[in-house]
C-alpha atoms as a PDB file:
ATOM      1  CA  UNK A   1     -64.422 -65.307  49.660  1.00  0.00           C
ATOM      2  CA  UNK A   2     -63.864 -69.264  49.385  1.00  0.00           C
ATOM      3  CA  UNK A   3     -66.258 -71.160  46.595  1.00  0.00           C
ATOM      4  CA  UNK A   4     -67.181 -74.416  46.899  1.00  0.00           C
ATOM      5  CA  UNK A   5     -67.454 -76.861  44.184  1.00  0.00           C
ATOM      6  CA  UNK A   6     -68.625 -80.084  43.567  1.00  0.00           C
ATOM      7  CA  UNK A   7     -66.852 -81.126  40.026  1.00  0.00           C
ATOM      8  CA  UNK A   8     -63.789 -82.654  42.096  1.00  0.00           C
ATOM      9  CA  UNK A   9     -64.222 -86.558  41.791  1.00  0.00           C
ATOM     10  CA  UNK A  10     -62.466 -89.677  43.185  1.00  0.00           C
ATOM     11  CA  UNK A  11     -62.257 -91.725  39.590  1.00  0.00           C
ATOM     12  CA  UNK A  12     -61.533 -95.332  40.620  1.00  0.00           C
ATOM     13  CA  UNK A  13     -59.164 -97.525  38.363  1.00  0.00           C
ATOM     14  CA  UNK A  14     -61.500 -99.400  36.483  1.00  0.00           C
ATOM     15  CA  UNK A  15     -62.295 -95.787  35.048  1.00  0.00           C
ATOM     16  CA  UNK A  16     -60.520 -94.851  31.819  1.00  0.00           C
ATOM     17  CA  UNK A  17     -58.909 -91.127  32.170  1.00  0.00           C
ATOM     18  CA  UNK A  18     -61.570 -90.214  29.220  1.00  0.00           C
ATOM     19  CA  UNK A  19     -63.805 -87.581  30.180  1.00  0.00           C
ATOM     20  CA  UNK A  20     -66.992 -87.588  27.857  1.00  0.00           C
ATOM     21  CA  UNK A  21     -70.300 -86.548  28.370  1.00  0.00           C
ATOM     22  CA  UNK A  22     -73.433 -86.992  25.525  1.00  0.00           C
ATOM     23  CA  UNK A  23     -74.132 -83.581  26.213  1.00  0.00           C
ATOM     24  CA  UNK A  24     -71.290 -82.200  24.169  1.00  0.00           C
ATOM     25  CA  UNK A  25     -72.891 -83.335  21.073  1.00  0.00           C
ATOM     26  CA  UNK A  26     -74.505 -80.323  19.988  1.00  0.00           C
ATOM     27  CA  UNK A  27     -78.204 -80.300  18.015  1.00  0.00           C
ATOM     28  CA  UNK A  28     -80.540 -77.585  17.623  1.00  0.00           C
ATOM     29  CA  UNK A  29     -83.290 -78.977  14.971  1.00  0.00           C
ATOM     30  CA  UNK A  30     -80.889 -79.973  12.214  1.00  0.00           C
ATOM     31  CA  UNK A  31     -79.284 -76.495  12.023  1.00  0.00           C
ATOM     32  CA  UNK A  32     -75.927 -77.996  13.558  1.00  0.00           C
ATOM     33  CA  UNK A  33     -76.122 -79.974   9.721  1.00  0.00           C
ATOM     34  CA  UNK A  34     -75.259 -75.821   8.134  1.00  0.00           C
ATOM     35  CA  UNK A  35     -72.075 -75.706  10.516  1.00  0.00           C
ATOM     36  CA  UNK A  36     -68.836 -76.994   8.628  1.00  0.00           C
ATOM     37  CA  UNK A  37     -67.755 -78.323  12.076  1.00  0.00           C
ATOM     38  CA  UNK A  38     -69.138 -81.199  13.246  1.00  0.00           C
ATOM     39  CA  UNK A  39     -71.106 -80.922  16.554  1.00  0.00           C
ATOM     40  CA  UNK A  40     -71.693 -84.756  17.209  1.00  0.00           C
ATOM     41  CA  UNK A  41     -68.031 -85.789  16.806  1.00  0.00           C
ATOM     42  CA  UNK A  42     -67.367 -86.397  20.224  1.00  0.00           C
ATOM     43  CA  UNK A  43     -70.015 -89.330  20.138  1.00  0.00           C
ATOM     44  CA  UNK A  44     -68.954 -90.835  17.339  1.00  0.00           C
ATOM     45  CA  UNK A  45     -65.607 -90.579  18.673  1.00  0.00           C
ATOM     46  CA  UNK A  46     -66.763 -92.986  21.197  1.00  0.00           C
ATOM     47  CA  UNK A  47     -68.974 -94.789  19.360  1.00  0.00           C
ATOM     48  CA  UNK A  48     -65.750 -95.590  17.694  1.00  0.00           C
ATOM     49  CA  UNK A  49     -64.089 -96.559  20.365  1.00  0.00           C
ATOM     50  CA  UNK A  50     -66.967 -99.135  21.790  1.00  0.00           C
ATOM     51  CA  UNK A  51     -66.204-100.815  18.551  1.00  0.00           C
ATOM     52  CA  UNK A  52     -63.231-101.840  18.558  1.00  0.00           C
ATOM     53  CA  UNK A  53     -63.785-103.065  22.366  1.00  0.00           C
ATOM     54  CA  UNK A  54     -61.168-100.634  23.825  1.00  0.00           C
ATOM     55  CA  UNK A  55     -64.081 -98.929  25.988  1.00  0.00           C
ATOM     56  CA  UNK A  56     -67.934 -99.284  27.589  1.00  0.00           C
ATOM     57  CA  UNK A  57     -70.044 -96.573  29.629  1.00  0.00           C
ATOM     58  CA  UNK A  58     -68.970 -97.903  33.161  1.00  0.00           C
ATOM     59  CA  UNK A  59     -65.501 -96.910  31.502  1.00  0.00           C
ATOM     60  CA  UNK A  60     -65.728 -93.383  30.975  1.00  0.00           C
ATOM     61  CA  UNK A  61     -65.360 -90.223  33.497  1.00  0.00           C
ATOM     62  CA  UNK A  62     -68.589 -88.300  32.630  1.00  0.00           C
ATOM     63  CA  UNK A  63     -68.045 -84.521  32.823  1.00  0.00           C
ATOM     64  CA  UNK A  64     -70.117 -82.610  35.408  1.00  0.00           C
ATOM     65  CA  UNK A  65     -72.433 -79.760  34.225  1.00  0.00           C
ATOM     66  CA  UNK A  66     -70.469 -76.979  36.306  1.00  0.00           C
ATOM     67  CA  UNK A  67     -72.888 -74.550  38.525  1.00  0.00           C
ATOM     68  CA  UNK A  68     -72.192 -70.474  39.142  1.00  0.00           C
ATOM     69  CA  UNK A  69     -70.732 -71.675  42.311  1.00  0.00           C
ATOM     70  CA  UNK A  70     -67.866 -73.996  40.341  1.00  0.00           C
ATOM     71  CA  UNK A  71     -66.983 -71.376  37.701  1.00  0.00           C
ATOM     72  CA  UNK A  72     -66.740 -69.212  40.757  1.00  0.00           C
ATOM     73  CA  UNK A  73     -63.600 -71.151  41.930  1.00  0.00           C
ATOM     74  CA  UNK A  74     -61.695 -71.077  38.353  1.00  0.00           C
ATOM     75  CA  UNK A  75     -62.980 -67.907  36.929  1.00  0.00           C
ATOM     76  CA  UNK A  76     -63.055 -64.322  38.403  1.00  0.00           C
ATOM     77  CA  UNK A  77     -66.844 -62.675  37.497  1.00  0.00           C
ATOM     78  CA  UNK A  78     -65.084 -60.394  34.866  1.00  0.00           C
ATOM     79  CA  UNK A  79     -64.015 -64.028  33.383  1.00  0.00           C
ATOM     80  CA  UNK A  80     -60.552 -64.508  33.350  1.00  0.00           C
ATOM     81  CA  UNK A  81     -60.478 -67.578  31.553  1.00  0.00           C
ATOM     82  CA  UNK A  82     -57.216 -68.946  32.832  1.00  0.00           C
ATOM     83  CA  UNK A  83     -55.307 -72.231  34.444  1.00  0.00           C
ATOM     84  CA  UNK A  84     -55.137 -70.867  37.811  1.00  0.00           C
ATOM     85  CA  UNK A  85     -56.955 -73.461  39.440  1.00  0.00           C
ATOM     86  CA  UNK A  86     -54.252 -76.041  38.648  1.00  0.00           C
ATOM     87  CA  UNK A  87     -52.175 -73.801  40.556  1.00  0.00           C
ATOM     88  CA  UNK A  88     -53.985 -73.470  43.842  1.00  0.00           C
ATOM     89  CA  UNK A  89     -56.034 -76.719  43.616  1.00  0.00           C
ATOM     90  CA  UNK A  90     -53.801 -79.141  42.246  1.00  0.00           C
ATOM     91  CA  UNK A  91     -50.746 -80.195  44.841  1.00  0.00           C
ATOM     92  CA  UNK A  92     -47.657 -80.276  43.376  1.00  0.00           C
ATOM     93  CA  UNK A  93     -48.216 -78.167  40.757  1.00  0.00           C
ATOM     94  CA  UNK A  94     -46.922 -74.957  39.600  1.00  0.00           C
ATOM     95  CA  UNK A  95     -45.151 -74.601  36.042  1.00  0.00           C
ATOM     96  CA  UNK A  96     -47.629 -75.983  32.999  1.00  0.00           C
ATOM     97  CA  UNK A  97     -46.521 -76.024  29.586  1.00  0.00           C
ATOM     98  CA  UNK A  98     -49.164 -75.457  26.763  1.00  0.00           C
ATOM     99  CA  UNK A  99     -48.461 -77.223  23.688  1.00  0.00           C
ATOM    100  CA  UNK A 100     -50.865 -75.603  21.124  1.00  0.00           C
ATOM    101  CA  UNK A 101     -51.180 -77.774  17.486  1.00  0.00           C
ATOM    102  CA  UNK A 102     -54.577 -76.951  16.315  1.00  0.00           C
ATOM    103  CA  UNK A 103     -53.918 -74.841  13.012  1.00  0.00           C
ATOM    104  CA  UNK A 104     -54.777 -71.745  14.232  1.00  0.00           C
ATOM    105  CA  UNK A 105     -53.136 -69.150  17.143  1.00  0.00           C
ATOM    106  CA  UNK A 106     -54.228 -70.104  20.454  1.00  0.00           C
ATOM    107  CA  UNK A 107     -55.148 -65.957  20.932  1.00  0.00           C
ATOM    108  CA  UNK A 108     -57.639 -66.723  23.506  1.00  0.00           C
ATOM    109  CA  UNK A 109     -55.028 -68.683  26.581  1.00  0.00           C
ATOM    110  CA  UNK A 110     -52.480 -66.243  25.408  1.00  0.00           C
ATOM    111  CA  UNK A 111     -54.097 -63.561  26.840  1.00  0.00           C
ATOM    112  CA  UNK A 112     -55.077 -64.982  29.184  1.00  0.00           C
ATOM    113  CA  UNK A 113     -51.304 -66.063  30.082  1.00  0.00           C
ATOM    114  CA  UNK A 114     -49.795 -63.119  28.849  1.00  0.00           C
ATOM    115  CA  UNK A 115     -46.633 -62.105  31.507  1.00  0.00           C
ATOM    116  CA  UNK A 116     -47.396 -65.628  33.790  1.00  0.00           C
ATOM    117  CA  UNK A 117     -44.076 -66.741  34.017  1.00  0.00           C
ATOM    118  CA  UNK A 118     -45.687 -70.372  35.466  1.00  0.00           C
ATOM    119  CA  UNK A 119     -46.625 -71.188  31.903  1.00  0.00           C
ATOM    120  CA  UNK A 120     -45.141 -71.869  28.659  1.00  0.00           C
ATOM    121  CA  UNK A 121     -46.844 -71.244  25.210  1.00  0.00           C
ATOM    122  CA  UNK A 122     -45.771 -73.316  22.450  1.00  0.00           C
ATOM    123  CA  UNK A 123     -48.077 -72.510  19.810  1.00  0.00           C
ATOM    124  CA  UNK A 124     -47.649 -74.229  15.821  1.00  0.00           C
ATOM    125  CA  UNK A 125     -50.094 -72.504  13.629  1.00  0.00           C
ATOM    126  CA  UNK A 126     -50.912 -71.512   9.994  1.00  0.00           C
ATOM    127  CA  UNK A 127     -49.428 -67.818   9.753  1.00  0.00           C
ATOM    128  CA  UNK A 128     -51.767 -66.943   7.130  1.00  0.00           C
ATOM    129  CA  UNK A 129     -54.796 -67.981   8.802  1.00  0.00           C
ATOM    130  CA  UNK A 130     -57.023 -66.312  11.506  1.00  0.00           C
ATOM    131  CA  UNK A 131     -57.106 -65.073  14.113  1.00  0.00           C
ATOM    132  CA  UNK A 132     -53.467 -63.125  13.530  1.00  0.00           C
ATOM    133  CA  UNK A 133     -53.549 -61.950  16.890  1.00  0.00           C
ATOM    134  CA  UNK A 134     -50.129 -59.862  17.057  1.00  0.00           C
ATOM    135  CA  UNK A 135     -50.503 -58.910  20.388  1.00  0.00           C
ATOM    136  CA  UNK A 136     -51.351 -62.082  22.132  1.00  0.00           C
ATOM    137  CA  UNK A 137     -48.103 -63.514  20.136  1.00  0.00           C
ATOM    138  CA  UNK A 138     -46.004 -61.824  23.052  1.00  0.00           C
ATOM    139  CA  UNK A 139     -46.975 -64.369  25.126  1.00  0.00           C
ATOM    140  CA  UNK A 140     -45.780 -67.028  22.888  1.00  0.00           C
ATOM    141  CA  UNK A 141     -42.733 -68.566  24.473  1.00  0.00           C
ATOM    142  CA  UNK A 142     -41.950 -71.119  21.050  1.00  0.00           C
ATOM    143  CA  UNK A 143     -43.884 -69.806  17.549  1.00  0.00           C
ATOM    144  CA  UNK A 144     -43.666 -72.061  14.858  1.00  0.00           C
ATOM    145  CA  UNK A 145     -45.708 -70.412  11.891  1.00  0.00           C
ATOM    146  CA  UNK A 146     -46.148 -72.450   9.374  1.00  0.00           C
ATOM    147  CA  UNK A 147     -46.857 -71.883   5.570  1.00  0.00           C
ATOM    148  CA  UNK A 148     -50.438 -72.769   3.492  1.00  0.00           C
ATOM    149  CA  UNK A 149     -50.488 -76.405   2.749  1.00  0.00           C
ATOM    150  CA  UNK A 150     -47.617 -77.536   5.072  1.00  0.00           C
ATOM    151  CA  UNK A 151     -47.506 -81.796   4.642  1.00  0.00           C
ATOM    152  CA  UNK A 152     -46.234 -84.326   6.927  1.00  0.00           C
ATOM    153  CA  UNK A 153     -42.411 -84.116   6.873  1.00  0.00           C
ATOM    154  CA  UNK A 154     -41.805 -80.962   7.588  1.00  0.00           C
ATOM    155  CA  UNK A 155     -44.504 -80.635  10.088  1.00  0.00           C
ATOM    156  CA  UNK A 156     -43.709 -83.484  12.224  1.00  0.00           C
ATOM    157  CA  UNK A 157     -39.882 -82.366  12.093  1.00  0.00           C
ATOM    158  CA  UNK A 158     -40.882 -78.871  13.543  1.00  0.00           C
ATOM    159  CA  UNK A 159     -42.929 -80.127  15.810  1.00  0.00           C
ATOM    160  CA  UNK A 160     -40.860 -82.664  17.265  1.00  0.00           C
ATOM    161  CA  UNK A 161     -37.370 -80.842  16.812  1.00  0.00           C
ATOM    162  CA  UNK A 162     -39.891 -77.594  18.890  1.00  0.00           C
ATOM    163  CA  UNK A 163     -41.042 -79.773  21.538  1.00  0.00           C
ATOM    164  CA  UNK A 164     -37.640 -80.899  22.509  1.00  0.00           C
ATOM    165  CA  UNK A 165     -36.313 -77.695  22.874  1.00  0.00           C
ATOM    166  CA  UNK A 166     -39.862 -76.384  24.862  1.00  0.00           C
ATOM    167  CA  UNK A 167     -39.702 -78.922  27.102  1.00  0.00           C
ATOM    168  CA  UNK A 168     -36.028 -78.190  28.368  1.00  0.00           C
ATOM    169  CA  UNK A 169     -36.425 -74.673  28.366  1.00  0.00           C
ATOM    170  CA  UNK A 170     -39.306 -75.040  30.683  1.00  0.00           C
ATOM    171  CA  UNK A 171     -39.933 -78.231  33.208  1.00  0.00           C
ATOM    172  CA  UNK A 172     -43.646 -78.363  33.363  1.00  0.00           C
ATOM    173  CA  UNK A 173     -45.607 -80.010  36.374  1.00  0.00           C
ATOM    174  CA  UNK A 174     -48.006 -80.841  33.335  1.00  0.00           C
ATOM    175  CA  UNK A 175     -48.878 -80.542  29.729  1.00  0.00           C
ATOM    176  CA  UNK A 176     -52.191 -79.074  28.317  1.00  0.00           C
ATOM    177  CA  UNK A 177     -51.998 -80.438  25.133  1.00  0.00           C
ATOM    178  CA  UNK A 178     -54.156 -78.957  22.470  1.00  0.00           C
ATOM    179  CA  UNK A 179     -54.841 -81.870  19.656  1.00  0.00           C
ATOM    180  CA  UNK A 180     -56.859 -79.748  16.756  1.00  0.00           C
ATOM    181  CA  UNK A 181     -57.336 -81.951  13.851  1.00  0.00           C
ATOM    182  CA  UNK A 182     -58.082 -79.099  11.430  1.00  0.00           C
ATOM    183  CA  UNK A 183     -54.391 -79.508  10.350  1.00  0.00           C
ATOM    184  CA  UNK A 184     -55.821 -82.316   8.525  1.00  0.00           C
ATOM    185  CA  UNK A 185     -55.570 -82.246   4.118  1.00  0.00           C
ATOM    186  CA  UNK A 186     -58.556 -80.916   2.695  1.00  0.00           C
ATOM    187  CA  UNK A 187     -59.826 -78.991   5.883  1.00  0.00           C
ATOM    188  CA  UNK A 188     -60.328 -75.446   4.371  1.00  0.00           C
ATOM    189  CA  UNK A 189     -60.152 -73.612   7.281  1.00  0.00           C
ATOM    190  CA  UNK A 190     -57.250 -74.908   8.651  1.00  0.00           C
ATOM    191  CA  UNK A 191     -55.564 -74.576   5.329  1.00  0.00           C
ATOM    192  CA  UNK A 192     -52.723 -77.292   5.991  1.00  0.00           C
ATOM    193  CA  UNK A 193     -52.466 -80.928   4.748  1.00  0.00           C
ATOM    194  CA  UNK A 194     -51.210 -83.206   7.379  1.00  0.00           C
ATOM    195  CA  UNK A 195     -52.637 -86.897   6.487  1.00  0.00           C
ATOM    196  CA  UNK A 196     -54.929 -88.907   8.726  1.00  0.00           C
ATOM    197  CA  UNK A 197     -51.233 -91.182   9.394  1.00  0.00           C
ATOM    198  CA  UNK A 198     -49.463 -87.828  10.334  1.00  0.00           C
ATOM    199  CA  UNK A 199     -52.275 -86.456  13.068  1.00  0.00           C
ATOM    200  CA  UNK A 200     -51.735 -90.168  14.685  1.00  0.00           C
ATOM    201  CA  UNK A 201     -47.563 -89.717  14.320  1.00  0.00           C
ATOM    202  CA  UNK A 202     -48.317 -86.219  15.899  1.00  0.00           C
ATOM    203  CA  UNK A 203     -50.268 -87.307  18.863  1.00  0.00           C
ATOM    204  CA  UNK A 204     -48.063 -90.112  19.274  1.00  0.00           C
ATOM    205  CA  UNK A 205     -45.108 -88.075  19.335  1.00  0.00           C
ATOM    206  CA  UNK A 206     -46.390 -85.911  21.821  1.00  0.00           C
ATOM    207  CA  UNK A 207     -47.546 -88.286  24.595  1.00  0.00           C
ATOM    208  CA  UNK A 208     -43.984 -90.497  23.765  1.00  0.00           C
ATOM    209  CA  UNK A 209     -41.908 -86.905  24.281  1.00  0.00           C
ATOM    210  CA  UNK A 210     -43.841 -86.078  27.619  1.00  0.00           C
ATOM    211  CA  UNK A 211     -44.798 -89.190  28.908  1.00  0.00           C
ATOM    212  CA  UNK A 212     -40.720 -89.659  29.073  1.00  0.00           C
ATOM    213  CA  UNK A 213     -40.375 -87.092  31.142  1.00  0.00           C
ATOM    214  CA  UNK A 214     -43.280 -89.016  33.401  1.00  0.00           C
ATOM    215  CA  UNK A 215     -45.120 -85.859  33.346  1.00  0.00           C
ATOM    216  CA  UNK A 216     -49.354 -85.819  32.969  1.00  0.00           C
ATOM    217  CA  UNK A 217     -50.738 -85.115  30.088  1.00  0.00           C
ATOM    218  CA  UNK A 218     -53.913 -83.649  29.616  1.00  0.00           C
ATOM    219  CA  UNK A 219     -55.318 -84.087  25.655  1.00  0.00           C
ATOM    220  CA  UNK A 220     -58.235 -81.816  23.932  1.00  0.00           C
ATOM    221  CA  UNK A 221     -59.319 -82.379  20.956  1.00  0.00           C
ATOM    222  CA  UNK A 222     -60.243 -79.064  19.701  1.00  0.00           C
ATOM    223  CA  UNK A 223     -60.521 -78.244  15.896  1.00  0.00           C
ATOM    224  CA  UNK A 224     -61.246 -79.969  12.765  1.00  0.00           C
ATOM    225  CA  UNK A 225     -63.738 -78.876  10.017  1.00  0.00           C
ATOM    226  CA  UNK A 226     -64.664 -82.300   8.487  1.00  0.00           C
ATOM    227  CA  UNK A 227     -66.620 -85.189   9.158  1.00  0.00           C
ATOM    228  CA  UNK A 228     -64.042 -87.983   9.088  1.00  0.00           C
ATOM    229  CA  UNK A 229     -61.825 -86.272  12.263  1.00  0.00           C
ATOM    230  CA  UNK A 230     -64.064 -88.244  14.849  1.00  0.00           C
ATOM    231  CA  UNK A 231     -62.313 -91.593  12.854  1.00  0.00           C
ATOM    232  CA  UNK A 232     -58.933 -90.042  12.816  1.00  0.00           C
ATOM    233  CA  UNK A 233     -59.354 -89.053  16.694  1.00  0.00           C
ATOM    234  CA  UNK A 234     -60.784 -92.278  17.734  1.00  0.00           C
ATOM    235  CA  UNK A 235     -57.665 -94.310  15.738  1.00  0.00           C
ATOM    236  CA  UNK A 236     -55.327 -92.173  17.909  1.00  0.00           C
ATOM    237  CA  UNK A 237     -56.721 -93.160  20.729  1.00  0.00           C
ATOM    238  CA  UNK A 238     -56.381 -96.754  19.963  1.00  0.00           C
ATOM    239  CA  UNK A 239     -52.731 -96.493  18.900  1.00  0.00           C
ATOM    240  CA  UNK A 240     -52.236 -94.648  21.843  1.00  0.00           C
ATOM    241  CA  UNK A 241     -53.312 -97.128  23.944  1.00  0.00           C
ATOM    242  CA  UNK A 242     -51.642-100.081  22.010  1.00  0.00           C
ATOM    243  CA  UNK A 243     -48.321 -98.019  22.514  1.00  0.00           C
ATOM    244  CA  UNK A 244     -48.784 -98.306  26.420  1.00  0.00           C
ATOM    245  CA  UNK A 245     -49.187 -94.219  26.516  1.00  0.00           C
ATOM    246  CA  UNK A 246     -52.789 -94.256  28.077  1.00  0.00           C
ATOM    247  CA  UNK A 247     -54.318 -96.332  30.083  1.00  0.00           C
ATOM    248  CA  UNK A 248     -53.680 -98.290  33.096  1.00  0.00           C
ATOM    249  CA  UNK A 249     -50.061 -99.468  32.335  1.00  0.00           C
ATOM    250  CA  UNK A 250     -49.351 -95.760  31.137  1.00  0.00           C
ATOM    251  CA  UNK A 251     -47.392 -94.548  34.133  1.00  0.00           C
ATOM    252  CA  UNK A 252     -44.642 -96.628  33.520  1.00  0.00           C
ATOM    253  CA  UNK A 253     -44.104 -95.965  29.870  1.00  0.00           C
ATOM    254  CA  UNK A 254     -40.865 -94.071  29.056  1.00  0.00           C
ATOM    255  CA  UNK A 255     -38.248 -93.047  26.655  1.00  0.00           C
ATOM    256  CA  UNK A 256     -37.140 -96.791  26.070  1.00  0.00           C
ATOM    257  CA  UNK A 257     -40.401 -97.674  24.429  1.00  0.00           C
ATOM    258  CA  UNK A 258     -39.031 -95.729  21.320  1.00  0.00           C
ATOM    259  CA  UNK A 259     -36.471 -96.669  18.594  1.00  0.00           C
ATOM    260  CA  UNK A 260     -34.680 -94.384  19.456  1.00  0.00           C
ATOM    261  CA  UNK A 261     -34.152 -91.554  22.312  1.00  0.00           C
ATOM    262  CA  UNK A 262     -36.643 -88.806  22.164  1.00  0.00           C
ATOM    263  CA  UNK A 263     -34.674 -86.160  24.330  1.00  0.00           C
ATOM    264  CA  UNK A 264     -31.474 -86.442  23.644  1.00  0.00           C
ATOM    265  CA  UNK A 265     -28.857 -84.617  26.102  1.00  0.00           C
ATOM    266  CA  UNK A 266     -27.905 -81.483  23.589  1.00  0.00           C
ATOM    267  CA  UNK A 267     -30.181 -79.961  20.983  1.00  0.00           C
ATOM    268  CA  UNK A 268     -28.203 -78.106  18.394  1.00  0.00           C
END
């Protein structure tokens, strides 16, 4: 039987494709204080952002509490948890690439996409770390596993040198990009130590590799165990932006914007 839903908006062009709502920042009577991650980061993320005069409220796409009736159209009621809806919803779309950088195995849309030929895993993780999910690894189409205390060089090389190879091996319609900053130094769950300069590089790299390809991008900022991610998230954003990847003049931005060419025509 068909579902309605109501979360389907026009967003007119004075709207920034940021999707925020106060309601994500999470408080239960202090408690949230015990938690080592931080529940209110999303505002402060945009608290960030209203400083430096980059956004204001009449900006921002404010998310939609979704009713039985919406979940009803993405998710089956024994909760498949899964992209489907981008493939019968979404016009034009039928291959989506997942590009998973949060430190830890993306077990949970693995599962859910294990044997879907219509989308591609690419999943950089710390090996040692949990969840260690062997089985949802079969649905891994490019595993980087990385060691304890991986630092910037070598991480942006394997994720770059990855990407390039992901993205030819499988054309996406669009990219779910998955933008955990728990790779950050110092976070000790995430048990890597990427600087504050190399999660900015990262993202960077990311929306300059895809954005060449003029294919959408969809960012989540996921992980990150420590209070100064929201700052770190917030300066991406901005550099973003002042790169021409987001925002209104985004569309046009390709390969040419970079010093040199991002995808070149042979990967060794």
């Amino acid at each position: 039987m068909p579902h309605t839903t109501q979360l389907y908006q026009h967003v007119p062009e004075t709207r920034w494709p940021i999707v925020y709502s106060p309601r994500y920042n999470i408080t239960f009577m202090g408690l949230e204080k015990l938690h080592p991650f931080d529940a209110g980061k999303w505002g402060k993320v945009i608290s960030f952002l209203k400083e430096e005069k980059l956004i204001s409220d009449s900006m921002l796409v404010e998310a939609r509490e979704a009713s039985d009736e919406d979940l009803l159209v993405v998710h089956t009621r024994r909760y498949l948890n899964e992209l489907k809806f981008l493939f019968e919803r979404v016009e034009g779309i039928s291959r989506a690439t997942i590009v998973d950088l949060d430190a830890h195995q993306g077990n949970g849309h693995e599962r859910d996409f294990m044997g879907d030929k219509r989308v591609y895993i690419m999943d950089v993780y710390n090996r040692h770390i949990y969840p260690g999910d062997r089985f949802a690894k079969q649905a891994i189409r490019r595993k980087v596993e990385l060691e304890w205390a991986t630092e910037d060089d070598e991480y942006l090389m394997k994720v770059e040198r990855n990407l390039e190879k992901a993205l030819r091996e499988h054309q996406p319609d669009v990219v779910v990009y998955n933008a955990g900053t728990d790779v950050l130094e110092g976070d000790r769950l995430g048990g890597l130590s990427i600087s504050p300069q190399g999660i900015v590089r990262r993202d960077e790299l990311v929306f300059r590799m895809v954005r060449s390809l003029q294919v959408p991008i969809l960012m989540v900022t996921s992980g990150g165990y420590q209070k100064r991610t929201a700052r770190i998230i917030a300066d991406s954003i901005l550099n973003l932006y002042g790169l021409g990847l987001i925002g209104p003049e985004s569309a046009s931005v390709s390969a040419q914007n970079s010093d040199s060419p991002l995808l070149p025509p042979e990967v060794p």
